[in-house]
Structure formats: C-alpha cells, structure tokens
C-alpha atoms as a PDB file:
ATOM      1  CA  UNK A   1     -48.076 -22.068  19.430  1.00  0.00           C
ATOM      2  CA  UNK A   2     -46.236 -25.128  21.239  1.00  0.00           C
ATOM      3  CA  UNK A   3     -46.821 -25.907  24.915  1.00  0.00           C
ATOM      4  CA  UNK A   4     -43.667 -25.295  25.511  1.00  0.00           C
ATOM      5  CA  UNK A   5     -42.748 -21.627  23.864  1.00  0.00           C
ATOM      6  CA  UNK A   6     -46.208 -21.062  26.011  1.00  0.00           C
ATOM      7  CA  UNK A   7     -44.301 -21.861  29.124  1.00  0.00           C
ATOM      8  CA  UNK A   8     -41.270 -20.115  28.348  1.00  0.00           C
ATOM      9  CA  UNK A   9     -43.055 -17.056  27.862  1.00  0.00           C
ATOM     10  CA  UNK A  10     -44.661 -17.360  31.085  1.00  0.00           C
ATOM     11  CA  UNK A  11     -41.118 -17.982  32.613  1.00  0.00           C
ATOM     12  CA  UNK A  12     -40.100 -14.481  30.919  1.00  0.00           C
ATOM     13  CA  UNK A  13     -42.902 -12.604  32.539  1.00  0.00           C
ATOM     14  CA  UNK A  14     -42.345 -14.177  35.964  1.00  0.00           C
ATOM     15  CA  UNK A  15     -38.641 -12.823  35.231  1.00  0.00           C
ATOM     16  CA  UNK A  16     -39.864  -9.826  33.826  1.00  0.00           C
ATOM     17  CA  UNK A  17     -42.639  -9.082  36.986  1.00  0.00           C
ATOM     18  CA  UNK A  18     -39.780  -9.538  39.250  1.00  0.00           C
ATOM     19  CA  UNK A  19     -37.527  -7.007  37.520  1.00  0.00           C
ATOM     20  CA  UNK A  20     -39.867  -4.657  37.402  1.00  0.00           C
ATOM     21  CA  UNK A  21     -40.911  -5.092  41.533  1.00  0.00           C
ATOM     22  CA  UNK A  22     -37.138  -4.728  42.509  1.00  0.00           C
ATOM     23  CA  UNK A  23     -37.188  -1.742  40.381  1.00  0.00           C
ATOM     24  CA  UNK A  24     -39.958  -0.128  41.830  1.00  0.00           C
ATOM     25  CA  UNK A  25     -39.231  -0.984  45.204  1.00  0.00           C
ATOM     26  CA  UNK A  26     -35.608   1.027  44.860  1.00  0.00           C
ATOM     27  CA  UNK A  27     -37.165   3.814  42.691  1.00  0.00           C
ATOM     28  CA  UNK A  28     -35.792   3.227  39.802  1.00  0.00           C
ATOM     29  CA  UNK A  29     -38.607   4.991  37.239  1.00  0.00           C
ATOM     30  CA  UNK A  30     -36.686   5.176  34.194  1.00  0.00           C
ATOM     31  CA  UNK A  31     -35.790   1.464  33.762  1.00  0.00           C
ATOM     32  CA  UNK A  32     -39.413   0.886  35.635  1.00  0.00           C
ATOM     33  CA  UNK A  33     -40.951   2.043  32.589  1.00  0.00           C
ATOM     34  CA  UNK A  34     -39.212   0.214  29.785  1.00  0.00           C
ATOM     35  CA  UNK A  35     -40.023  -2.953  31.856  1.00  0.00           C
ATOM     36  CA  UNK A  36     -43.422  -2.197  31.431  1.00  0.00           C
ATOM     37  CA  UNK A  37     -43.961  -1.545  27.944  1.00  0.00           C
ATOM     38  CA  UNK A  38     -41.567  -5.063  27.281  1.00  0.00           C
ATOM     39  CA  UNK A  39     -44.137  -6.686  30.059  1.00  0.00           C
ATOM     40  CA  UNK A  40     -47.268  -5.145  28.084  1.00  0.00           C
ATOM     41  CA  UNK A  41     -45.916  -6.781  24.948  1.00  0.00           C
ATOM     42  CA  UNK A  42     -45.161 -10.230  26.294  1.00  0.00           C
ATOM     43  CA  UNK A  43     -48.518  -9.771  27.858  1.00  0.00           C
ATOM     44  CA  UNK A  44     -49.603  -9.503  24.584  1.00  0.00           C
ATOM     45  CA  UNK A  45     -47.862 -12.058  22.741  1.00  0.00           C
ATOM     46  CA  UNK A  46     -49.031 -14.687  25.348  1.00  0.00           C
ATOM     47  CA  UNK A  47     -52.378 -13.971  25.505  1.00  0.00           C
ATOM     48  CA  UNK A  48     -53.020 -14.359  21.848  1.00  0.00           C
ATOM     49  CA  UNK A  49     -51.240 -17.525  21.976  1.00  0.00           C
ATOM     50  CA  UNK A  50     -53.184 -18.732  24.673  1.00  0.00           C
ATOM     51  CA  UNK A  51     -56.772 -17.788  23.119  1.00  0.00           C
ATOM     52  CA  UNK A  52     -57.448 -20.991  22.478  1.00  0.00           C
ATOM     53  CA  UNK A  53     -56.830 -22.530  26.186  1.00  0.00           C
ATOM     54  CA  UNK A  54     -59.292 -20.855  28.512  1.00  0.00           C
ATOM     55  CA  UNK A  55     -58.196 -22.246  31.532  1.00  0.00           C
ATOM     56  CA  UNK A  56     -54.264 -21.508  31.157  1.00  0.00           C
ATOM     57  CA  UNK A  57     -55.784 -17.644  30.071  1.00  0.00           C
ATOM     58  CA  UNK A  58     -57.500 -17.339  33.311  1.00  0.00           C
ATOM     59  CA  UNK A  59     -54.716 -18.654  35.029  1.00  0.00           C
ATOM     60  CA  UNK A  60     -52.576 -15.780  33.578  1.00  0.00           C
ATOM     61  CA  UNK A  61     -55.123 -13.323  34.103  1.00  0.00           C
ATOM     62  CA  UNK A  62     -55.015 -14.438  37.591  1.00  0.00           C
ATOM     63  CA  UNK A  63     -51.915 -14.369  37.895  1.00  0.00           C
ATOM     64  CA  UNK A  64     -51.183 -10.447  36.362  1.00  0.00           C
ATOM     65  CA  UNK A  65     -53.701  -9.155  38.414  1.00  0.00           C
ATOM     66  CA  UNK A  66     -52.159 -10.465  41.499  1.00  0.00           C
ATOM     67  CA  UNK A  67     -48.302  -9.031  40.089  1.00  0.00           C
ATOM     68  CA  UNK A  68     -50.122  -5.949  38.848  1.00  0.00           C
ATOM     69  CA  UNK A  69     -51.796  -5.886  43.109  1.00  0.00           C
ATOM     70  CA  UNK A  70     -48.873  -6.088  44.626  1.00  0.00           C
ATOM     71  CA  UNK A  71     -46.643  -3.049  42.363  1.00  0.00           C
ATOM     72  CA  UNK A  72     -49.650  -1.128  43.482  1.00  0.00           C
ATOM     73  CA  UNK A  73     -49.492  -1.888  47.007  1.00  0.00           C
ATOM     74  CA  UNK A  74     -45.472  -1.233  47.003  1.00  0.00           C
ATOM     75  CA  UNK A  75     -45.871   1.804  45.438  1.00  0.00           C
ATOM     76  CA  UNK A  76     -48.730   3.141  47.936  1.00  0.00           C
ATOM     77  CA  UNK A  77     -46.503   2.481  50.979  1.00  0.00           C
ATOM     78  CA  UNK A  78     -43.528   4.112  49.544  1.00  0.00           C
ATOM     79  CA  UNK A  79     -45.705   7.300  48.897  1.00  0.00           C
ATOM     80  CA  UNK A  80     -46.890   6.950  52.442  1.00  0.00           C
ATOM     81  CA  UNK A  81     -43.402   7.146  53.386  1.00  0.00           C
ATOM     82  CA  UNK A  82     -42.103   9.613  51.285  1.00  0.00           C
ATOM     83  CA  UNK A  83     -45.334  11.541  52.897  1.00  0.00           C
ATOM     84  CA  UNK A  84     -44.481  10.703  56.401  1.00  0.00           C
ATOM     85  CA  UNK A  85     -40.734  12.366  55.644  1.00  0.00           C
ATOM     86  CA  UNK A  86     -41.922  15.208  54.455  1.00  0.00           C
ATOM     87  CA  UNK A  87     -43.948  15.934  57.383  1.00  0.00           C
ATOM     88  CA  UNK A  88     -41.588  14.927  59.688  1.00  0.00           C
ATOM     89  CA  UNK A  89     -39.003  17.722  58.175  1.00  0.00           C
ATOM     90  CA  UNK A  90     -41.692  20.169  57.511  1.00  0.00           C
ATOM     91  CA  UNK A  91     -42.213  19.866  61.273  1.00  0.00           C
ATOM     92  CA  UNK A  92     -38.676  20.092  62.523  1.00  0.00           C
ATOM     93  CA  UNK A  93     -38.294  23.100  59.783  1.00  0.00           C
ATOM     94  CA  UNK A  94     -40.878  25.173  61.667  1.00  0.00           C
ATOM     95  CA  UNK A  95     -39.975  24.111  64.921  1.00  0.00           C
ATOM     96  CA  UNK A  96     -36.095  25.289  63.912  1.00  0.00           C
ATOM     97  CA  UNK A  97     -37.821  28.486  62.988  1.00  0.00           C
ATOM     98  CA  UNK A  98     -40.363  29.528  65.562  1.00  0.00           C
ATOM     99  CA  UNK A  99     -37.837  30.763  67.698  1.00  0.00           C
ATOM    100  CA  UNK A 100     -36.534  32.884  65.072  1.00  0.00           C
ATOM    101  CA  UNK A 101     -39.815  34.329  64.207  1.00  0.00           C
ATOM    102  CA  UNK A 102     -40.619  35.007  67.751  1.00  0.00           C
END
C-alpha cells in the first residue's frame, strides 16, 4: 500500500476518533456504536497495511491508545455526573417526603 492511501487512512480515523468523541460526549449511543465498528475496521485495514513499517505501527498504536484514553475518561466523568444527579434528586425526593411521613 502507497504512502499516501496510508496517510489518508490515518486522516479518516483522526475524522472518525473525533466523531465518535463528540458523540459520546452528547450521548449519542446509537450512532456511538456504528462509529466504532467503522473505526475497528479502518483500524484494521491500516494496520495490515502498515505491517511492514514498525515505526509508523507504533506510532498508530500510540496514537489509539491515547483516543481510546480519553473516550474512557469522558465517559467516566459523565457517569460521575449522571451519579451525582441522581443523588442530588434522591435527596431532595426524601427530603420532599419526610414531612409527609412524619
């Protein structure tokens, strides 16, 4: 494979990466998803054609795991959120209600 279809590739994953952070960041599961299996796939694709250049495949590597660090981290502070919220309304629930119990 060319140098060049190499690098366009990569430019499709940095696209792709990015479309799948903005979806995660507003939620968005369903479209999330098939961004991920078309991500796995150009994964794929690219690091066959790179098998032959170790030092641009552990510059992808690299580069994944940091994309791949940073979805994680977005997605643990929006469940830390979402936790926060709950408790938050669980608490002004009872409070709402302790005066009706009592």
């Amino acid at each position: 494979m060319t140098c060049s279809t190499l690098e366009k590739q990569n430019v499709d994953l940095v696209s792709l990466n990015q479309a799948l952070k903005d979806c995660v960041a507003t939620q968005d599961i369903e479209k999330a998803i098939g961004l991920a299996i078309q991500r796995q796939k150009a994964l794929i694709e690219i690091f066959e054609a790179a098998e032959n250049n170790p030092s641009k495949l552990e510059k992808l590597a690299a580069e994944t795991l940091e994309c791949l660090s940073q979805e994680k981290i977005l997605l643990r502070a929006q469940s830390s959120k979402k936790r926060n919220d709950f408790l938050l309304r669980k608490s002004a629930i009872q409070a709402y209600m302790a005066p009706i119990a009592a």
